[in-house]
Protein backbone atom coordinates (compact mmCIF):
# COMPACT_ATOMS: atom_id res chain seq x y z
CA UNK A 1 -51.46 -71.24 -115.83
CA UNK A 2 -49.56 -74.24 -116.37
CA UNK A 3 -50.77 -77.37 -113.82
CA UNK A 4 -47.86 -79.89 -113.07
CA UNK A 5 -50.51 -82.55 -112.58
CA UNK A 6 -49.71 -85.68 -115.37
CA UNK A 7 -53.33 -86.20 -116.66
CA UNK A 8 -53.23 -82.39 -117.70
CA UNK A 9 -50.15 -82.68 -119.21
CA UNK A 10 -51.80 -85.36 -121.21
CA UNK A 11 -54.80 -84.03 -121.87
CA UNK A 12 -52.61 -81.03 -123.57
CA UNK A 13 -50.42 -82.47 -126.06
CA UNK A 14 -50.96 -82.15 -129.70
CA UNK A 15 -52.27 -84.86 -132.38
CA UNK A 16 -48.43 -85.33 -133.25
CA UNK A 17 -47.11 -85.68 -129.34
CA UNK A 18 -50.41 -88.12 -128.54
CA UNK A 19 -49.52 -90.21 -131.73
CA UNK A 20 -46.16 -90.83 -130.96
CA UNK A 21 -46.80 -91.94 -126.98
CA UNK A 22 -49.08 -94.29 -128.53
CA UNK A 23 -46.99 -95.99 -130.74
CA UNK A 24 -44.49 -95.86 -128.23
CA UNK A 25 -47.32 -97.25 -125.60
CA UNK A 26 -47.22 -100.21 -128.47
CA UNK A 27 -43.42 -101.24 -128.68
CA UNK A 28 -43.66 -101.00 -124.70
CA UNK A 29 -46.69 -103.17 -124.32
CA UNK A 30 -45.60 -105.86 -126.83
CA UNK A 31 -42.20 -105.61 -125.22
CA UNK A 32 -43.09 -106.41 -121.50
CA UNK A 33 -45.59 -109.40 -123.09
CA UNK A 34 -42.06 -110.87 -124.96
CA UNK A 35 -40.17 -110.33 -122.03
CA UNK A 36 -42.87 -111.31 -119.62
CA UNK A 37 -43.27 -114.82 -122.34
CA UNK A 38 -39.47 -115.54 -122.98
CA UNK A 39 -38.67 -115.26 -118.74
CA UNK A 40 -41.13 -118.00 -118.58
CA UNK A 41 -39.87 -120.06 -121.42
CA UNK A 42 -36.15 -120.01 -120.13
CA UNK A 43 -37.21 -120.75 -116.70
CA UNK A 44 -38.91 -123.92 -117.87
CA UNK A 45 -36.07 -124.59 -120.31
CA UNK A 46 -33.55 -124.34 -117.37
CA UNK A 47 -35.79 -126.59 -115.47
CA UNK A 48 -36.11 -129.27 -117.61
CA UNK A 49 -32.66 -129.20 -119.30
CA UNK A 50 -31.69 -129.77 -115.56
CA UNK A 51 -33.53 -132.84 -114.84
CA UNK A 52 -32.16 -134.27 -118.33
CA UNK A 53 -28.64 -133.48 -117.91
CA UNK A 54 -29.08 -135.47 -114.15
CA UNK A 55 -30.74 -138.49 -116.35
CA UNK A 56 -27.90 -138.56 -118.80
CA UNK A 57 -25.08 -138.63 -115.57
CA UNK A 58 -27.15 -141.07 -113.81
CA UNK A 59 -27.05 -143.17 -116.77
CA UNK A 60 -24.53 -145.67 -117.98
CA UNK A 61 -25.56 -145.57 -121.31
CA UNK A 62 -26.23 -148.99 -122.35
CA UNK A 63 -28.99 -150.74 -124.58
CA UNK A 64 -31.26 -150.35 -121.74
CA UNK A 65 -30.66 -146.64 -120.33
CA UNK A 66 -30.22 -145.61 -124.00
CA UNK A 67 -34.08 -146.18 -124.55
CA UNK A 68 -34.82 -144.72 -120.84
CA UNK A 69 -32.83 -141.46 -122.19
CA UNK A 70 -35.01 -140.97 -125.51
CA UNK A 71 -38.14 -141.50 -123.66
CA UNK A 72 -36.71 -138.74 -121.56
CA UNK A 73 -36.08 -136.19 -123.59
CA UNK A 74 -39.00 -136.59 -125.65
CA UNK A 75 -40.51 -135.70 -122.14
CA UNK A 76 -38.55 -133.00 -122.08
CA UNK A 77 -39.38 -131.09 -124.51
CA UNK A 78 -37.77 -127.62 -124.00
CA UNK A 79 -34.15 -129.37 -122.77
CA UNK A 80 -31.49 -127.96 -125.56
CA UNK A 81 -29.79 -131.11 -124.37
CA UNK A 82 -32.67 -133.26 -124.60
CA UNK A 83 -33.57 -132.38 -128.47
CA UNK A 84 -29.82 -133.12 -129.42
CA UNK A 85 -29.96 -136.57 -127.41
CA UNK A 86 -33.19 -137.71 -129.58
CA UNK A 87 -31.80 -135.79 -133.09
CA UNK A 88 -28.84 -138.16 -132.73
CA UNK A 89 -30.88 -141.45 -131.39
CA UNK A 90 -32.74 -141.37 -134.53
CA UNK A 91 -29.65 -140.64 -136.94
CA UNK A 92 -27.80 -143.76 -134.82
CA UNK A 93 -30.84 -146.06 -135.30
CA UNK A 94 -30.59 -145.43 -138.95
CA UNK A 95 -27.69 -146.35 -139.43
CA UNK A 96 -27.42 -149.26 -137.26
CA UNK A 97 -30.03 -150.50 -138.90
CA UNK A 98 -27.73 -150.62 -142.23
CA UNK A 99 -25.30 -152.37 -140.28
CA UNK A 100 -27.48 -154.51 -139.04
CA UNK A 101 -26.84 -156.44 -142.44
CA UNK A 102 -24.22 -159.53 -141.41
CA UNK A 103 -22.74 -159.39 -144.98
CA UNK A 104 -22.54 -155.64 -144.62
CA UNK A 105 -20.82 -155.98 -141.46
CA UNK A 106 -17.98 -158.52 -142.76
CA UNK A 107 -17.28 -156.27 -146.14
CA UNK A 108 -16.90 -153.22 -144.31
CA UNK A 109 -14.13 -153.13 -141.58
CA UNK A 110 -13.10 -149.93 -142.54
CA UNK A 111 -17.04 -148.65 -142.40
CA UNK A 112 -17.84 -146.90 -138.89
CA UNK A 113 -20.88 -147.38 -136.90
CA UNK A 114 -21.93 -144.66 -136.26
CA UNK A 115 -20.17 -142.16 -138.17
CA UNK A 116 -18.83 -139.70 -136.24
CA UNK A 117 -18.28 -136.92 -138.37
CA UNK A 118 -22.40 -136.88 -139.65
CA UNK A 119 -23.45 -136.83 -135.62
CA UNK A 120 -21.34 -134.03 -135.24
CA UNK A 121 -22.69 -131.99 -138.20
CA UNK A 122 -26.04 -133.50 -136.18
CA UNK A 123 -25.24 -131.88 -133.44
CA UNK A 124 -24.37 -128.41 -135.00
CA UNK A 125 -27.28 -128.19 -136.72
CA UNK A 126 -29.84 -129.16 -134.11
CA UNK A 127 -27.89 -126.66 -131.88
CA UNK A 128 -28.32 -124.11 -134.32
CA UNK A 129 -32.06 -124.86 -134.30
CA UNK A 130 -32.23 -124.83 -130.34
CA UNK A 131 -30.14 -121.22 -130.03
CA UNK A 132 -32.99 -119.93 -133.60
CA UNK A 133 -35.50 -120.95 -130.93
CA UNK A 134 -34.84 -119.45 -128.10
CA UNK A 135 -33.62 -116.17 -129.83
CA UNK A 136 -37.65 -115.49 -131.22
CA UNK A 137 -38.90 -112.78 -130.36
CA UNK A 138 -35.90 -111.33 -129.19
CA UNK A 139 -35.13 -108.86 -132.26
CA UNK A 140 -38.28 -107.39 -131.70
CA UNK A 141 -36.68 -105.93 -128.33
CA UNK A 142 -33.74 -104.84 -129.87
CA UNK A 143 -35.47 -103.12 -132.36
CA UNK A 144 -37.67 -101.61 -129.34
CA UNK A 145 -34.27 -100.57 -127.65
CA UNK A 146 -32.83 -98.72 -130.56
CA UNK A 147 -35.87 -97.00 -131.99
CA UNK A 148 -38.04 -96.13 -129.36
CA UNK A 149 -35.44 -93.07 -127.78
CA UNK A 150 -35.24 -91.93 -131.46
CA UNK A 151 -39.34 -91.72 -131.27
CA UNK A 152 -39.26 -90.28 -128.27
CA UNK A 153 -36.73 -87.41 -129.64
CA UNK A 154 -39.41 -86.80 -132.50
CA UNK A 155 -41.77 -86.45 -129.81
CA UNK A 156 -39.32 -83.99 -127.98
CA UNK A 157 -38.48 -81.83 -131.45
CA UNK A 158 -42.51 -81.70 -132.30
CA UNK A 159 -42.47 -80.02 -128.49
CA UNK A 160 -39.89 -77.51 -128.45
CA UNK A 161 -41.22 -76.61 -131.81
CA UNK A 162 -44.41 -75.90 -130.32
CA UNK A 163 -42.94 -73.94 -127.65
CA UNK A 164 -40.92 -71.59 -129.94
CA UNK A 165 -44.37 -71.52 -132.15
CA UNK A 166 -46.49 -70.27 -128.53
CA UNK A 167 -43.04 -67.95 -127.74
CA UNK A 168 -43.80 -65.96 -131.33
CA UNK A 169 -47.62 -65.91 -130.66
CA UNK A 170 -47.35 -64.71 -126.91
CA UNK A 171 -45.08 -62.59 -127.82
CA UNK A 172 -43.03 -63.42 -124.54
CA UNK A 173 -40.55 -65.96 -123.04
CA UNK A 174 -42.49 -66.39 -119.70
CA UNK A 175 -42.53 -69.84 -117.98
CA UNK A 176 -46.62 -69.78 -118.55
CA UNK A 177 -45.82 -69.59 -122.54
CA UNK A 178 -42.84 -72.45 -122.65
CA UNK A 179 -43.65 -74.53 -119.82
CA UNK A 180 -46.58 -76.23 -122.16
CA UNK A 181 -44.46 -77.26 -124.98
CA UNK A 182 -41.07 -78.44 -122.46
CA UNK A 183 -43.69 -80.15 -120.83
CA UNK A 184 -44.76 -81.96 -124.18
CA UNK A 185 -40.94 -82.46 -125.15
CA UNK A 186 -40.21 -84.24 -121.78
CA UNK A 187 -43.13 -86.82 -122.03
CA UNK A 188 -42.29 -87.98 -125.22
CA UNK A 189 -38.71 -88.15 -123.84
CA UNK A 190 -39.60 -90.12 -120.67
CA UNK A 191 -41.48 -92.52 -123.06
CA UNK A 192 -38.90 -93.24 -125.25
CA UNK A 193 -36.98 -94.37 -122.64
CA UNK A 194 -39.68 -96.07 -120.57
CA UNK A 195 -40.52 -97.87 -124.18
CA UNK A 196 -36.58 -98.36 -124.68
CA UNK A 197 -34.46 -99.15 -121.44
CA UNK A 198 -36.74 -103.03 -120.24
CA UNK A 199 -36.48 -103.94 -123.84
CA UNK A 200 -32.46 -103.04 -123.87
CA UNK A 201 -32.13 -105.01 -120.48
CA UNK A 202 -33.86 -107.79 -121.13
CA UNK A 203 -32.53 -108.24 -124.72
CA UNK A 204 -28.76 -108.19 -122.91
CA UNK A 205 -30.10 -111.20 -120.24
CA UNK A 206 -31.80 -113.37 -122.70
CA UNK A 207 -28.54 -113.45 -125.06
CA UNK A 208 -26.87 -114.09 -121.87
CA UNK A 209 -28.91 -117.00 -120.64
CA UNK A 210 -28.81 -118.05 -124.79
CA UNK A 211 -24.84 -118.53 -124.39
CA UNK A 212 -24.74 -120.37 -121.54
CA UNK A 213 -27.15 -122.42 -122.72
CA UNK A 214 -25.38 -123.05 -126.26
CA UNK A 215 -22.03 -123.90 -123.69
CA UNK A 216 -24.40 -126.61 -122.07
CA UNK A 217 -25.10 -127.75 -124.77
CA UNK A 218 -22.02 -128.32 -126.60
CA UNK A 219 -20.16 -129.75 -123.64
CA UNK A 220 -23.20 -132.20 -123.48
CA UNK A 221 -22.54 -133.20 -126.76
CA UNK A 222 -18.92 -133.70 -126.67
CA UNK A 223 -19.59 -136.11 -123.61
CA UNK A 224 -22.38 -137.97 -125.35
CA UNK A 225 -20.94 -138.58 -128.43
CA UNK A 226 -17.91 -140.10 -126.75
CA UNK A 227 -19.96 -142.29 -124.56
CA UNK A 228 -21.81 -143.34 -127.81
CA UNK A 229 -18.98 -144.53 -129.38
CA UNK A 230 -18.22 -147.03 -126.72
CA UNK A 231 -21.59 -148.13 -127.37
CA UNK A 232 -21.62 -148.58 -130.86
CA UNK A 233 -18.98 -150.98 -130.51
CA UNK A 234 -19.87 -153.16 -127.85
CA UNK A 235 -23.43 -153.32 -130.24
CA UNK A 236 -21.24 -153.26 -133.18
CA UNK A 237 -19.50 -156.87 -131.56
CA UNK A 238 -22.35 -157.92 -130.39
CA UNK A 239 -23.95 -157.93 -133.96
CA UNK A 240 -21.08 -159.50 -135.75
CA UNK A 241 -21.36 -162.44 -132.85
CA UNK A 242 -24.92 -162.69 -133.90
C-alpha cells in the first residue's frame, strides 16, 4: 500500500530519482549560501556608500577636505562611490605632480590640469570594476534558476517511466501500482523548483540593487568631477603664483 508519509516516499525512489534530488540538494545549498553571502555584502555596501556620499556633501572640497575624503574612502572600502573618489585622487596627484613643474606650467596654457577626458574614462572603468564585483557569484544563480526545473523534469520523466514500467508488470492501472512512480515524478518536480524559484528571485533583486547602485554612482561622479575642476584651478593658480 502506498504511505503518503515524505520519508517513505524517500526512502522509495530509485538510484536515478535519489541522484538527481541530490544534485539538485547541491545547486540549492550553494544557492541559499550566495544569496545568504551577497544580502550581506550589499547591506554593508549600502551602509557604507551612505556614510561616504554624506562625507563628500558635507565637504567643500578643498586642499584640506580633499585629503579627509581619501582617507575616507579608503575606510570605506565596499562604497562604489568611495573606490571611484580614491581611483581618481591618485590619477589627479599624478598629474599634478607633472604640473607641478613652473616651466611646465608657463609652456603649456593650452595643457589642462587635470584632464578631464582621462578621469572620465577613470571613472568608467573603475565603475565597470565596482558593477564586475558586485555581480560575483550571481551567474551561478541564474544558472541555478534555469537548469534546476529542467533537472527536476528529468527527475519527473525517470518517474512516470517507472510507473508505466510497474503498470506492465502489475498488470493493472490501480492507484497502489502508479501512485509510487507519480509520487517519484512529483518530488523531483517540487525540487526543481524549490532548487530554482530563491535562486530566480534573488538573481532579479541583486541586479536590481546592482543598477541603482551603478545610478549612484555615476551621478556621484558627474558631481565630483565638476567640483574637481574648480579645484584644480584654484591649485592650478596657486602653483603658477608659487
Amino acid at each position: 500500500m502506498f504511505s503518503s508519509n515524505p520519508f517513505e516516499i524517500l526512502g522509495s525512489l530509485g538510484t536515478v530519482s535519489i541522484f538527481v534530488l541530490l544534485i539538485l540538494l547541491l545547486f540549492s545549498v550553494f544557492s541559499w549560501g550566495i544569496i545568504v553571502y551577497k544580502w550581506r555584502m550589499f547591506q554593508a555596501a549600502d551602509r557604507e556608500e551612505k556614510l561616504f556620499l554624506q562625507a563628500f556633501e558635507r565637504s567643500d572640497l578643498n586642499a584640506k577636505e580633499f585629503e579627509n575624503l581619501k582617507k575616507a574612502g579608503t575606510s570605506l572600502s565596499l562604497s562604489p562611490s568611495g573606490a571611484v573618489f580614491i581611483a581618481v585622487a591618485s590619477k589627479v596627484d599624478q598629474q599634478r605632480d607633472i604640473f607641478r613643474n613652473r616651466d611646465i606650467l608657463e609652456r603649456s596654457s593650452e595643457s589642462r590640469w587635470p584632464n578631464r577626458q582621462y578621469l572620465e574614462k577613470v571613472v568608467q572603468y573603475i565603475v565597470q570594476g565596482q558593477i564586475s564585483q558586485q555581480e560575483s557569484y550571481l551567474p551561478f544563480l541564474a544558472t541555478t534558476g534555469n537548469i534546476s526545473p529542467f533537472i527536476g523534469l528529468f527527475g519527473t520523466v525517470v518517474g512516470v517511466m517507472n510507473a508505466f514500467g510497474e503498470i506492465g508488470d502489475q498488470g493493472s492501472a490501480s492507484i497502489a501500482v502508479v501512485a509510487p512512480g507519480v509520487a517519484e515524478a512529483l518530488v523531483a518536480t517540487a525540487a526543481g523548483l524549490f532548487a530554482a524559484i530563491p535562486a530566480v528571485v534573488a538573481y532579479n533583486y541583486f541586479l536590481t540593487k546592482i543598477r541603482k547602485s551603478a545610478y549612484r554612482v555615476e551621478a556621484f561622479s558627474i558631481e565630483f568631477l565638476n567640483a574637481l575642476d574648480e579645484l584644480a584651478s584654484e591649485i592650478k593658480e596657486a602653483e603658477v603664483v608659487r
